[in-house]
PDB file of N, CA and C in Angstrom:
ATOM      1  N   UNK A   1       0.829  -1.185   0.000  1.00  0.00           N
ATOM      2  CA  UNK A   1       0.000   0.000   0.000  1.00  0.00           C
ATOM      3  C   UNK A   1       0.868   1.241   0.000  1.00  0.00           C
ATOM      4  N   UNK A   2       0.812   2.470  -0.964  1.00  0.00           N
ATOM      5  CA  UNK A   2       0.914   3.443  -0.488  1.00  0.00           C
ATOM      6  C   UNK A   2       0.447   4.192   0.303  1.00  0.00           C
ATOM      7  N   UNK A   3       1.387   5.357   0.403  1.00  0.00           N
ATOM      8  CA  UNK A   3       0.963   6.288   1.641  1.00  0.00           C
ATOM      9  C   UNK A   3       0.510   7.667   1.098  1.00  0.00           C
ATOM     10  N   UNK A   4       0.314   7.209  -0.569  1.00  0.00           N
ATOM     11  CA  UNK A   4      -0.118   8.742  -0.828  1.00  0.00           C
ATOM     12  C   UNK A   4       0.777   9.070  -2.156  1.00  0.00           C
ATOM     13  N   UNK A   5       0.810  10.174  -2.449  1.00  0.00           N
ATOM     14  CA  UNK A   5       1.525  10.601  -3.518  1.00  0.00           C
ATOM     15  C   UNK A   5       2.794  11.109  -3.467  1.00  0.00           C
ATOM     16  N   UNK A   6       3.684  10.580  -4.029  1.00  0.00           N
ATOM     17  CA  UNK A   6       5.069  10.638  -3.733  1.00  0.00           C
ATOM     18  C   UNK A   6       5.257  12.470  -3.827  1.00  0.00           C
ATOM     19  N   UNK A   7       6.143  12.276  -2.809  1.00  0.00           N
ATOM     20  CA  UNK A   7       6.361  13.762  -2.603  1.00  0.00           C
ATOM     21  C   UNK A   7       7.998  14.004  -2.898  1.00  0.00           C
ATOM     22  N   UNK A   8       8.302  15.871  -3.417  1.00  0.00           N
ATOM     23  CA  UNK A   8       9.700  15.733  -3.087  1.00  0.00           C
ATOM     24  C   UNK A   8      10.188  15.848  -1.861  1.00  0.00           C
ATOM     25  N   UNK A   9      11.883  16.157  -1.869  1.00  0.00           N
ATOM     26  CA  UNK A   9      12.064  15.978  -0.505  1.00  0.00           C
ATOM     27  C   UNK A   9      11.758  17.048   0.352  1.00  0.00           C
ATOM     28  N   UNK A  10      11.770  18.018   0.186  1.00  0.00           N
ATOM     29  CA  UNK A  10      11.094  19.266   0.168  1.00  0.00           C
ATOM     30  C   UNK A  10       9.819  19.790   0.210  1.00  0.00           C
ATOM     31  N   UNK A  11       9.012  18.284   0.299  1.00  0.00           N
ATOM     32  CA  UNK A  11       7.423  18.691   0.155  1.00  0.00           C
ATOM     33  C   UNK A  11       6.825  19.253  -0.935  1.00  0.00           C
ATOM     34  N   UNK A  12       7.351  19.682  -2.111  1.00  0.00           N
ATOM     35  CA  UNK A  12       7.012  20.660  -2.855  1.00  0.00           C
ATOM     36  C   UNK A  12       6.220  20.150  -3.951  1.00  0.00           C
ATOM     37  N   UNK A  13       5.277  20.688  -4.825  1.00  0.00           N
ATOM     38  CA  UNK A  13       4.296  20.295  -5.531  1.00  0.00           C
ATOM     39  C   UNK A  13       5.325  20.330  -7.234  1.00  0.00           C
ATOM     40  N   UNK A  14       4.735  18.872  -7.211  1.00  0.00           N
ATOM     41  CA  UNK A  14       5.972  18.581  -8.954  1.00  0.00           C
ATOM     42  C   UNK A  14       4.932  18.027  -9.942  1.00  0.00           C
ATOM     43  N   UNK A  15       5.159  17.933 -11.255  1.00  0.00           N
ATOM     44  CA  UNK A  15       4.197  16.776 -12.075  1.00  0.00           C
ATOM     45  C   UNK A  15       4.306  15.850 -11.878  1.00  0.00           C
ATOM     46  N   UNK A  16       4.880  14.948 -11.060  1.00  0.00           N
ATOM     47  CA  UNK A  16       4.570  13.692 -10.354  1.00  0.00           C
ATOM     48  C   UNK A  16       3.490  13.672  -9.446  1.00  0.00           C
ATOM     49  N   UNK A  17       2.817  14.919  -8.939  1.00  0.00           N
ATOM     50  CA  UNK A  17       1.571  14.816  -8.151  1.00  0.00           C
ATOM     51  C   UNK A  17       0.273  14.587  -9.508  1.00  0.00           C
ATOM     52  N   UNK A  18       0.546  15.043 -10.689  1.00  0.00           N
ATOM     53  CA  UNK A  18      -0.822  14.641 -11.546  1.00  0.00           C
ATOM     54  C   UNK A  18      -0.292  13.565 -12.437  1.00  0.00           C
ATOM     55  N   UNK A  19       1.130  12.482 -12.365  1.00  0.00           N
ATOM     56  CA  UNK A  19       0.632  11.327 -12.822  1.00  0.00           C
ATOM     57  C   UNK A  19       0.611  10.129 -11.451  1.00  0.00           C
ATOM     58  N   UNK A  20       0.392  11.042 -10.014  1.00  0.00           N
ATOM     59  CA  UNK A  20      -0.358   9.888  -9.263  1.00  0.00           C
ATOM     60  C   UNK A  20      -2.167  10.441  -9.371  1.00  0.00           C
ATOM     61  N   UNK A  21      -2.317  11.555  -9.874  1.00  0.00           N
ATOM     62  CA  UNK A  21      -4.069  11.175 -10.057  1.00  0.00           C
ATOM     63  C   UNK A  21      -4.262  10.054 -11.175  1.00  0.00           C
ATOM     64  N   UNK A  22      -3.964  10.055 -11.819  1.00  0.00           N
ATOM     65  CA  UNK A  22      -3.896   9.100 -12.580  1.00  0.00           C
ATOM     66  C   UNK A  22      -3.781   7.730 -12.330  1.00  0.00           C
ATOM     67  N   UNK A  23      -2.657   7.440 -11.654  1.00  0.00           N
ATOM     68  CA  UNK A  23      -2.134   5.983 -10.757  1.00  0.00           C
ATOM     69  C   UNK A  23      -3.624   5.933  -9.653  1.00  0.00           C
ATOM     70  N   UNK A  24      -4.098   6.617  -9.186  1.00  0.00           N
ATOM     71  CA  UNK A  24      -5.177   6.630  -8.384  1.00  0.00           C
ATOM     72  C   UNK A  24      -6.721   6.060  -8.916  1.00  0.00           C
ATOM     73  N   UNK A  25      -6.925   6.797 -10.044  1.00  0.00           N
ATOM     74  CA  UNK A  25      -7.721   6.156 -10.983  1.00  0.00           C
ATOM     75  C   UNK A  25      -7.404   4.908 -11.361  1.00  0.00           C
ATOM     76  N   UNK A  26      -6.784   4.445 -11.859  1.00  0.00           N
ATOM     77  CA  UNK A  26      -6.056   2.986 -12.328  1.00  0.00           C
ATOM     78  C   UNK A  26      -6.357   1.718 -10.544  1.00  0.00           C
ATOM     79  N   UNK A  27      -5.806   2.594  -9.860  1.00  0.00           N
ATOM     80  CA  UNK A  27      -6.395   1.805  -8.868  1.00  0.00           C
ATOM     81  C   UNK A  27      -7.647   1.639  -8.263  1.00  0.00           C
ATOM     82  N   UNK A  28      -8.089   2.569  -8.344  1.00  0.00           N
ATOM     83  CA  UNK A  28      -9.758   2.383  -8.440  1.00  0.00           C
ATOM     84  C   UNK A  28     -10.518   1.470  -8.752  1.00  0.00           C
ATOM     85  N   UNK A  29     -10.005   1.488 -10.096  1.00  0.00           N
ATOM     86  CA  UNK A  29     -10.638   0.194 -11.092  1.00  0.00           C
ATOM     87  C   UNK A  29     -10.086  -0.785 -10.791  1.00  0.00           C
ATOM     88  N   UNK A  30      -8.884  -0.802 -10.117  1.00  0.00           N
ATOM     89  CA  UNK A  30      -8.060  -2.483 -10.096  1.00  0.00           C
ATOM     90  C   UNK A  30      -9.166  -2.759  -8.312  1.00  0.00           C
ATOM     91  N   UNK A  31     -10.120  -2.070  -8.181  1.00  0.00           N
ATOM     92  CA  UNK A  31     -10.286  -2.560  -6.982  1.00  0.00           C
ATOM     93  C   UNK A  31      -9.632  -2.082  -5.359  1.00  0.00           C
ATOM     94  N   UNK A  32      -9.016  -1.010  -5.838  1.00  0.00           N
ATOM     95  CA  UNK A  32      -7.964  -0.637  -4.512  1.00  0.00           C
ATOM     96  C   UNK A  32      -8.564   0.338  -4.301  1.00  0.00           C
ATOM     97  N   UNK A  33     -10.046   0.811  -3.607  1.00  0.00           N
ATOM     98  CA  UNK A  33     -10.432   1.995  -3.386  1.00  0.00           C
ATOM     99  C   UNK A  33      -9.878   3.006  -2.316  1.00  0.00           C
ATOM    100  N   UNK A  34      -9.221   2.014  -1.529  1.00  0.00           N
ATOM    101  CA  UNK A  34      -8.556   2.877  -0.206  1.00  0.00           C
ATOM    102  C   UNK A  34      -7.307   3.597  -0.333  1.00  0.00           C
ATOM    103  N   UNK A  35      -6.896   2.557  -1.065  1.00  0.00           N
ATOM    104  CA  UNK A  35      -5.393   3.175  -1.865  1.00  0.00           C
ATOM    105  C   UNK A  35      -5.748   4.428  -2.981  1.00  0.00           C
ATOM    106  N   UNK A  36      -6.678   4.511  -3.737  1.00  0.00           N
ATOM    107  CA  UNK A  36      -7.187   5.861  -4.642  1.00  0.00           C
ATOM    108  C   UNK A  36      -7.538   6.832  -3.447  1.00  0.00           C
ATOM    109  N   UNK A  37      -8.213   7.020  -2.641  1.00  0.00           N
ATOM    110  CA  UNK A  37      -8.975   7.630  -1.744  1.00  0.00           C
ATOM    111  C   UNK A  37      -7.451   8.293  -1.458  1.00  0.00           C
ATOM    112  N   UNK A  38      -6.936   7.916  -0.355  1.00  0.00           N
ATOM    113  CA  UNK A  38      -5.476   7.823   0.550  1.00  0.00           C
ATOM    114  C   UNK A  38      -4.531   9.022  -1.114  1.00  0.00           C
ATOM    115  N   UNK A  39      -4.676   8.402  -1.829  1.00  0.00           N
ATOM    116  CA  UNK A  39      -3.658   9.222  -3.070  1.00  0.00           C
ATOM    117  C   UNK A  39      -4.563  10.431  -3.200  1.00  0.00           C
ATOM    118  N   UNK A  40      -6.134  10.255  -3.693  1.00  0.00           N
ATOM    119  CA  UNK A  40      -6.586  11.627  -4.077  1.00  0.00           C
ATOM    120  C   UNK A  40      -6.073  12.446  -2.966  1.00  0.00           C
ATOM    121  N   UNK A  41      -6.502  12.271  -1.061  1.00  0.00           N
ATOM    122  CA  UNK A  41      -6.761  12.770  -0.554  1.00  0.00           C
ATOM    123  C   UNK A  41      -4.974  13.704  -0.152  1.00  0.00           C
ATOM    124  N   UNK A  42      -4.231  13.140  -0.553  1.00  0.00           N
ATOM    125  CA  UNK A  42      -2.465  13.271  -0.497  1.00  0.00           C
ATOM    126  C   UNK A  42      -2.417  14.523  -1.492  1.00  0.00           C
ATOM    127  N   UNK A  43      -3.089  13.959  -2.874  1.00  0.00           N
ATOM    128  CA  UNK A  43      -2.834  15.295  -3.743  1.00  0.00           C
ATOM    129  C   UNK A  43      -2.989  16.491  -3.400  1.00  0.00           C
ATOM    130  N   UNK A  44      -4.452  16.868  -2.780  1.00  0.00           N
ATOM    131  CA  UNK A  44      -5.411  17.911  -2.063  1.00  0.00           C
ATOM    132  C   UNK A  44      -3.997  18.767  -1.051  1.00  0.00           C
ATOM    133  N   UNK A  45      -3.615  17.866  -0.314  1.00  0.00           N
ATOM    134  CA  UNK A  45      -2.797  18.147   0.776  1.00  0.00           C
ATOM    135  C   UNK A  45      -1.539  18.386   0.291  1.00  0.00           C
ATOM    136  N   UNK A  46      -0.930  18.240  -0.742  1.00  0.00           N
ATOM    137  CA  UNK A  46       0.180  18.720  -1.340  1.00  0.00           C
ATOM    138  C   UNK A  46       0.150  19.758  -2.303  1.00  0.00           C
ATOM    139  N   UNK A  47      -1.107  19.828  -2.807  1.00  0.00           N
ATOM    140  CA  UNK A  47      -1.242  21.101  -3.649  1.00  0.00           C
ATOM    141  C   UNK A  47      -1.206  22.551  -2.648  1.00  0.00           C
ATOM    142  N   UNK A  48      -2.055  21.943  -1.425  1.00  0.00           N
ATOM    143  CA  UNK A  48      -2.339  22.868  -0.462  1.00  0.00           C
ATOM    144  C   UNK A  48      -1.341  23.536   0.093  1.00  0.00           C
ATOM    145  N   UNK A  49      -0.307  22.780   0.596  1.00  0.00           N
ATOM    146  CA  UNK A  49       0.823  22.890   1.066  1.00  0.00           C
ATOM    147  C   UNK A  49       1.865  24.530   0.666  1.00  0.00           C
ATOM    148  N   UNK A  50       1.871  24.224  -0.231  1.00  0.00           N
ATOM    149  CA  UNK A  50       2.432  25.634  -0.932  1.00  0.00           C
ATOM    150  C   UNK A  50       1.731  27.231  -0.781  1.00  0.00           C
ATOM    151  N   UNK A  51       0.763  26.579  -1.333  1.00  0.00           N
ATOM    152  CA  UNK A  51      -0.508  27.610  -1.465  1.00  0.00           C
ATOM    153  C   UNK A  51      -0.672  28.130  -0.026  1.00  0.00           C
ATOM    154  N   UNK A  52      -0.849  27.577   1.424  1.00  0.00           N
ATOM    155  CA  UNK A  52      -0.942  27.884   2.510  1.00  0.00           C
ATOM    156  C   UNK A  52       0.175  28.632   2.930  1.00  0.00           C
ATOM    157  N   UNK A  53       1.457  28.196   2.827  1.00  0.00           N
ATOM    158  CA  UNK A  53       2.623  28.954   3.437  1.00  0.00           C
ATOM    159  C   UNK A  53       3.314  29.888   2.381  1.00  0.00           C
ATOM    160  N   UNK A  54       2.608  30.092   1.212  1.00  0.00           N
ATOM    161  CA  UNK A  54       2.673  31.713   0.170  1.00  0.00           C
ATOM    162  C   UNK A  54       3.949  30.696  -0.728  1.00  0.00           C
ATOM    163  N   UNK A  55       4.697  29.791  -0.401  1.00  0.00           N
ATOM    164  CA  UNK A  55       5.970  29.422  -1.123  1.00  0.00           C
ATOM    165  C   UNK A  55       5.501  28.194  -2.135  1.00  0.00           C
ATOM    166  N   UNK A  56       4.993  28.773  -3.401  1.00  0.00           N
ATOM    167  CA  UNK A  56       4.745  28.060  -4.353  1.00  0.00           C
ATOM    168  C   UNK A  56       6.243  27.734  -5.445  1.00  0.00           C
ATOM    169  N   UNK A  57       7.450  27.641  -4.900  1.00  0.00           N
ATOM    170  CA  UNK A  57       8.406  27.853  -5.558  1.00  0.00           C
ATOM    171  C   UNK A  57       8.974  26.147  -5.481  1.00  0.00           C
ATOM    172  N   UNK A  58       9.563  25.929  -6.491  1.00  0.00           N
ATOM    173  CA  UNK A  58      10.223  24.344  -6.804  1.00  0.00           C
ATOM    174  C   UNK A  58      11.830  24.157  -6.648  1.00  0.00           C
ATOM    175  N   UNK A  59      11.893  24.829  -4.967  1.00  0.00           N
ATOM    176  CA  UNK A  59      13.498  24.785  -4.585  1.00  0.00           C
ATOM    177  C   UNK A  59      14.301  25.344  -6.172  1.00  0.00           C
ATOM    178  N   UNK A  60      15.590  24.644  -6.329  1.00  0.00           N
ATOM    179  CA  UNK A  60      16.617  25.323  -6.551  1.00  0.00           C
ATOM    180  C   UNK A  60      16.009  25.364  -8.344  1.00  0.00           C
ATOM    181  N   UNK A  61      14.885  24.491  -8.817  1.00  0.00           N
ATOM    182  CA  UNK A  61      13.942  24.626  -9.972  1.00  0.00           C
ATOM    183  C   UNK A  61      13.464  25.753 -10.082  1.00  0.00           C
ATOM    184  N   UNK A  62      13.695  26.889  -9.496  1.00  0.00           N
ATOM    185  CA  UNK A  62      12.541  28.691  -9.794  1.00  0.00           C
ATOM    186  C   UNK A  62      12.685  29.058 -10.978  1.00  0.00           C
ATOM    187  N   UNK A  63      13.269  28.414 -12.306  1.00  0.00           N
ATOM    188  CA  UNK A  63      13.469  28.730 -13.217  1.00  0.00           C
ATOM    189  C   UNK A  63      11.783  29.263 -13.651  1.00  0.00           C
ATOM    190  N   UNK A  64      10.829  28.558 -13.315  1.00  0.00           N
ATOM    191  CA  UNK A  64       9.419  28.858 -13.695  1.00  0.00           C
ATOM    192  C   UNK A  64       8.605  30.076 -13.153  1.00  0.00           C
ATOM    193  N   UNK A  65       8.285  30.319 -13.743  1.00  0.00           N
ATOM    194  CA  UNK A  65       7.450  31.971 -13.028  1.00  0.00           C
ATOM    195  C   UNK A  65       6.424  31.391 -12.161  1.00  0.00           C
ATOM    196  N   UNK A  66       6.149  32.250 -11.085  1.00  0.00           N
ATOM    197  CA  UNK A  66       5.423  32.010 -10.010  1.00  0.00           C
ATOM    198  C   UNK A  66       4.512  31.840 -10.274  1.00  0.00           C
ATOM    199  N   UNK A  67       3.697  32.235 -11.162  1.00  0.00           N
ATOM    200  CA  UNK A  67       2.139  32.378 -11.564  1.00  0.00           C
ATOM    201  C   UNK A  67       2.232  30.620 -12.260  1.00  0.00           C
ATOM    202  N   UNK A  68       3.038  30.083 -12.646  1.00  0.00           N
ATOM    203  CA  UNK A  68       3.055  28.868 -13.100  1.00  0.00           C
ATOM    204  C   UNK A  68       3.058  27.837 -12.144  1.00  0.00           C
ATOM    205  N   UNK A  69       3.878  28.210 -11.074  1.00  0.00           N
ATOM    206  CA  UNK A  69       4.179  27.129  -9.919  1.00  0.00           C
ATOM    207  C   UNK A  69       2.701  27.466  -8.996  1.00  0.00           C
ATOM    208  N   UNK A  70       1.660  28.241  -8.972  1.00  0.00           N
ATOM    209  CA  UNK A  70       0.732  28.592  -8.376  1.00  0.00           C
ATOM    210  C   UNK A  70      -0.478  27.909  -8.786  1.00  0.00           C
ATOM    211  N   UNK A  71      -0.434  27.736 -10.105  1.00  0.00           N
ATOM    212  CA  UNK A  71      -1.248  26.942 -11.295  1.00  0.00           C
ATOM    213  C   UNK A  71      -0.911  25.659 -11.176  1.00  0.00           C
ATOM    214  N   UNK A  72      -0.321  25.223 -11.016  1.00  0.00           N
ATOM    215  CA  UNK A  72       0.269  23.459 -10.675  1.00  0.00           C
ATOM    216  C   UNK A  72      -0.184  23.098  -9.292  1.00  0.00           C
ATOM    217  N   UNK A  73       0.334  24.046  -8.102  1.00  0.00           N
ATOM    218  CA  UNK A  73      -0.485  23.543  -7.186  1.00  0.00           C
ATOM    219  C   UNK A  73      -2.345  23.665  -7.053  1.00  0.00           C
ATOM    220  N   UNK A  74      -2.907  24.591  -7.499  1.00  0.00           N
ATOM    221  CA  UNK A  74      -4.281  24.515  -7.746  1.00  0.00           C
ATOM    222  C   UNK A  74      -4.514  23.657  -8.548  1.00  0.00           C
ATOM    223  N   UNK A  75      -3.994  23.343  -9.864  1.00  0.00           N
ATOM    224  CA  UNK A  75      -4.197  22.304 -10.439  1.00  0.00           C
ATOM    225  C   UNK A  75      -4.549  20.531  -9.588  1.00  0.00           C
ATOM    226  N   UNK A  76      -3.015  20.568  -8.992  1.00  0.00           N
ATOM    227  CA  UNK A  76      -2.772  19.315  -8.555  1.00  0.00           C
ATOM    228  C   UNK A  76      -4.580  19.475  -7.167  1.00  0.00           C
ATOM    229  N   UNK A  77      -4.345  20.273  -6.652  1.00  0.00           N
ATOM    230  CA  UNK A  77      -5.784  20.493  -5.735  1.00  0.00           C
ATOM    231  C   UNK A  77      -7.040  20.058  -6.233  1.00  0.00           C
ATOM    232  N   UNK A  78      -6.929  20.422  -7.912  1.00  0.00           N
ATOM    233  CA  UNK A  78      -8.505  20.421  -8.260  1.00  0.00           C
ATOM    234  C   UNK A  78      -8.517  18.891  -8.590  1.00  0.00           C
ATOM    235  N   UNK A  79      -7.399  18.122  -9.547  1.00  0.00           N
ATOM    236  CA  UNK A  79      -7.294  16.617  -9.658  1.00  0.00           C
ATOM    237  C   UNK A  79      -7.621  16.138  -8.467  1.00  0.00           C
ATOM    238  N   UNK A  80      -7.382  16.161  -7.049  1.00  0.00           N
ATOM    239  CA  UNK A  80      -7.752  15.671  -5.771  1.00  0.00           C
ATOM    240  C   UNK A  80      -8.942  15.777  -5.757  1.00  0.00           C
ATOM    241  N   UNK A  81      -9.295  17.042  -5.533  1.00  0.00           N
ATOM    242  CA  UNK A  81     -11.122  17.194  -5.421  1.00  0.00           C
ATOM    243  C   UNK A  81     -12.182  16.350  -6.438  1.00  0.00           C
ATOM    244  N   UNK A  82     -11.395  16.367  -7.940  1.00  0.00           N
ATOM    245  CA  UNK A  82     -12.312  16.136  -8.705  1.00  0.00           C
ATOM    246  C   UNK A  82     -11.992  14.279  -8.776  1.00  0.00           C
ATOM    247  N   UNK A  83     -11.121  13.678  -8.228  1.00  0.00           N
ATOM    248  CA  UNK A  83     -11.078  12.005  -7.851  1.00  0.00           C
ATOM    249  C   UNK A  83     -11.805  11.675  -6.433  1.00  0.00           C
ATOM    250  N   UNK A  84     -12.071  12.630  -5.994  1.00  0.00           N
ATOM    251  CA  UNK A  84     -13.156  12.662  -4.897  1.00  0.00           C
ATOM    252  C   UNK A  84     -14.113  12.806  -4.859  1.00  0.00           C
ATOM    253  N   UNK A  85     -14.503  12.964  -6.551  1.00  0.00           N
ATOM    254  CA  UNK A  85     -15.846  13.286  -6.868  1.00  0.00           C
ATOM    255  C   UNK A  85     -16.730  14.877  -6.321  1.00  0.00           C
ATOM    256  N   UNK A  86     -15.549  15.751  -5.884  1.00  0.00           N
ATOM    257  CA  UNK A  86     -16.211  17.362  -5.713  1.00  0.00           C
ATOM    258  C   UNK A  86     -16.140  17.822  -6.817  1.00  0.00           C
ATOM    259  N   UNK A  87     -16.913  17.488  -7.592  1.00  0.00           N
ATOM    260  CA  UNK A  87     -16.355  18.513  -9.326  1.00  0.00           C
ATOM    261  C   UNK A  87     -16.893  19.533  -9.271  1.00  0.00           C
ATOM    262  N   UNK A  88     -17.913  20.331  -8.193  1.00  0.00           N
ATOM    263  CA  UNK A  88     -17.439  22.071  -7.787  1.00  0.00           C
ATOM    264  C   UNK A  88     -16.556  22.913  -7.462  1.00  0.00           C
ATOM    265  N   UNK A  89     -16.016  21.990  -6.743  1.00  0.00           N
ATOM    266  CA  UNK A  89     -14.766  22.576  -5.610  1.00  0.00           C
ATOM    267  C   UNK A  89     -13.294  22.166  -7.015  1.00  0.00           C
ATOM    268  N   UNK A  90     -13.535  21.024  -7.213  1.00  0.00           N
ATOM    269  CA  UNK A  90     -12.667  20.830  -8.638  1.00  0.00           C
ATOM    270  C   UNK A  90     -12.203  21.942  -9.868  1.00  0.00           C
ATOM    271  N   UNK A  91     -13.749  22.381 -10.181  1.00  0.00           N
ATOM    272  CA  UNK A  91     -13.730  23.214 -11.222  1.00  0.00           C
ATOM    273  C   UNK A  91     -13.359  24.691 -10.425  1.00  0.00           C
ATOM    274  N   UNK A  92     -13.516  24.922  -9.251  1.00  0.00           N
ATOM    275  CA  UNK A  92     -12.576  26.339  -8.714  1.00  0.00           C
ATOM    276  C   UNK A  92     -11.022  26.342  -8.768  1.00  0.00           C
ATOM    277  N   UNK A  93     -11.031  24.719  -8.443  1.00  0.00           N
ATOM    278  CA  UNK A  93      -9.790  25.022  -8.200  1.00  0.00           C
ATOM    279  C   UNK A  93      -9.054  24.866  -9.423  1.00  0.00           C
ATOM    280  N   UNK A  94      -9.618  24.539 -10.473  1.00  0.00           N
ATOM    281  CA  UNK A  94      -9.055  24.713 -11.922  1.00  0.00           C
ATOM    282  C   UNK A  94      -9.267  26.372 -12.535  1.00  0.00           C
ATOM    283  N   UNK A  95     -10.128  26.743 -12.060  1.00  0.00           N
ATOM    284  CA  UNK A  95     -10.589  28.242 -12.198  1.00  0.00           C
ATOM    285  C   UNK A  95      -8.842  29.058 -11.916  1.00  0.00           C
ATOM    286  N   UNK A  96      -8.871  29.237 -10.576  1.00  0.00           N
ATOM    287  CA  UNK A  96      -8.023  29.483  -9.970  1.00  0.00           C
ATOM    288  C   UNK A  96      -6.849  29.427 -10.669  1.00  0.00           C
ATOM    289  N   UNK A  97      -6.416  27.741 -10.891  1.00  0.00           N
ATOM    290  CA  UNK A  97      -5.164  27.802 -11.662  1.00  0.00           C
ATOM    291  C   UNK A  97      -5.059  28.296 -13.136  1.00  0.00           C
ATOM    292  N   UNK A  98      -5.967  28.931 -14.023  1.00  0.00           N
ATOM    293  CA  UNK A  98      -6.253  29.430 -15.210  1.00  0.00           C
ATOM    294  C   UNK A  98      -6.036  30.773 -14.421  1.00  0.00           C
ATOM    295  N   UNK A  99      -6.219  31.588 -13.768  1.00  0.00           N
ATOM    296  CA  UNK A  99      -5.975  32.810 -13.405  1.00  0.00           C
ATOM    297  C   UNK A  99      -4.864  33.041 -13.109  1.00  0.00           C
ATOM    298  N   UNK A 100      -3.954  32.025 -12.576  1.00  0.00           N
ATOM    299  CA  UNK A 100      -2.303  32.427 -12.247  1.00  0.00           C
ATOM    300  C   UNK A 100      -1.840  32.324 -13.557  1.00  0.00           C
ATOM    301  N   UNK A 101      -2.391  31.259 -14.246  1.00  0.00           N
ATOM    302  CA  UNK A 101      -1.564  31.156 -15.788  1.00  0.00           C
ATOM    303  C   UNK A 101      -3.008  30.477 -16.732  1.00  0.00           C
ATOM    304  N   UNK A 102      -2.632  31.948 -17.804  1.00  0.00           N
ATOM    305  CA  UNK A 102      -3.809  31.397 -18.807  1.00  0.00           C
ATOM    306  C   UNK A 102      -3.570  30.290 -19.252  1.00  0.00           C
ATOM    307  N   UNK A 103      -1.957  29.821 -19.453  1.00  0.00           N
ATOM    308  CA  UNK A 103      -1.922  28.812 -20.387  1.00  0.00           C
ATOM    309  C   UNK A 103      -1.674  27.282 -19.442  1.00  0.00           C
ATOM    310  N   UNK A 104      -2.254  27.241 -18.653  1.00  0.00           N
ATOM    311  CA  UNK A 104      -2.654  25.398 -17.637  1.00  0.00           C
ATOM    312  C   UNK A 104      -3.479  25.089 -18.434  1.00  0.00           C
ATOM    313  N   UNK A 105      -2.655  24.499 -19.305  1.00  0.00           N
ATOM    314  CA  UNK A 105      -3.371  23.242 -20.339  1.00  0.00           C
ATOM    315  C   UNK A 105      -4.278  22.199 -19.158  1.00  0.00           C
ATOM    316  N   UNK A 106      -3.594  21.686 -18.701  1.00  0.00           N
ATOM    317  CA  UNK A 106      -4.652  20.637 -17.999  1.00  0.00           C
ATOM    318  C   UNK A 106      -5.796  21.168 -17.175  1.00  0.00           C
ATOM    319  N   UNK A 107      -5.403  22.326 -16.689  1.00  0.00           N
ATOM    320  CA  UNK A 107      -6.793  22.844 -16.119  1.00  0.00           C
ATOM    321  C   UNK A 107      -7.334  23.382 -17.181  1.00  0.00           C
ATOM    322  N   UNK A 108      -7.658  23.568 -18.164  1.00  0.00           N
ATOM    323  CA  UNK A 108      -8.859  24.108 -19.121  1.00  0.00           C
ATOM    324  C   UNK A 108      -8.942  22.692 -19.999  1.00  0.00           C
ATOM    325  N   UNK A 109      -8.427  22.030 -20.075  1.00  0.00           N
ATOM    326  CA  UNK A 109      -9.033  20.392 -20.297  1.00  0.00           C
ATOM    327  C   UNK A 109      -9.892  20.013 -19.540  1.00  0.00           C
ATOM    328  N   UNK A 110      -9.412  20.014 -18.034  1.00  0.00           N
ATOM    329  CA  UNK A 110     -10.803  19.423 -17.189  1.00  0.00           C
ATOM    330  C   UNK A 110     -11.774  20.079 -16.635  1.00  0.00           C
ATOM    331  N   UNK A 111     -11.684  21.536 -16.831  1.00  0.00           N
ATOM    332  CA  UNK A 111     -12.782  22.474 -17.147  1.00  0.00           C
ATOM    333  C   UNK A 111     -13.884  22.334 -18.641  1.00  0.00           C
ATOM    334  N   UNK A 112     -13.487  21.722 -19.392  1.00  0.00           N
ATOM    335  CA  UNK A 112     -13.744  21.443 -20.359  1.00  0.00           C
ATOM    336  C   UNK A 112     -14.606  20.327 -20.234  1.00  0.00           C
ATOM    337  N   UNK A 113     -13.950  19.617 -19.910  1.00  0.00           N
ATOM    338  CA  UNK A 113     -14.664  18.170 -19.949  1.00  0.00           C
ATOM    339  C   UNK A 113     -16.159  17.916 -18.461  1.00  0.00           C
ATOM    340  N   UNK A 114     -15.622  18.561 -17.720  1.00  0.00           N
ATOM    341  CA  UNK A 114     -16.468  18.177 -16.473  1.00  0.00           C
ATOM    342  C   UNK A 114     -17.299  19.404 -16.449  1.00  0.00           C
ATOM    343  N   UNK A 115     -17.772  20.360 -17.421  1.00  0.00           N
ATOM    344  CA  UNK A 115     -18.976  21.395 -17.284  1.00  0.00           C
ATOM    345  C   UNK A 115     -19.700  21.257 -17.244  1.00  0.00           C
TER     346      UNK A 115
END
């Protein structure tokens, strides 16, 4: 069993938090609902993470503009919510990450799809 979605060492929100929504889904279907649950609910809490203490930055990675690293963690938030089946709270928090950066492809995909 995991314990959730692999994190860096640093805690910090990476694209490895949206290909464990994914791994979460996959387990779902294989029957591992506790193990999906336990991952969505990890994502939520790692997107959050940043967003709460203002430091949306990817350690010695800041090559990315802030408004991008702000959009990844709302992102990674709304994938949590929306494998939890909140696709209100989902679609804000995809909202959200379209406002730090117009161009979060994946959040205007799943704004797209879940309207």
């Amino acid at each position: 069993m995991r314990a959730g979605p692999r994190r860096r060492a640093e805690g910090r929100v990476s694209e490895r938090q949206v290909q464990a929504y994914f791994q979460a889904l996959a387990e779902r279907k294989l029957a591992h609902a506790a193990e999906a649950e336990t991952t969505l609910r990890g994502l939520f809490e790692t997107g959050s993470e940043p967003l709460e203490s203002g430091d949306s930055s990817e350690g010695p990675r800041r090559r990315e503009p802030r408004g991008a690293r702000t959009a990844l963690a709302h992102y990674v938030r709304g994938l949590g919510r929306l494998g939890l089946g909140e696709k209100e709270k989902a679609s804000q928090e995809f909202t959200l990450a379209l406002q730090a950066a117009p161009d979060c492809q994946g959040a205007k995909i799943e704004l797209t799809e879940h309207q």
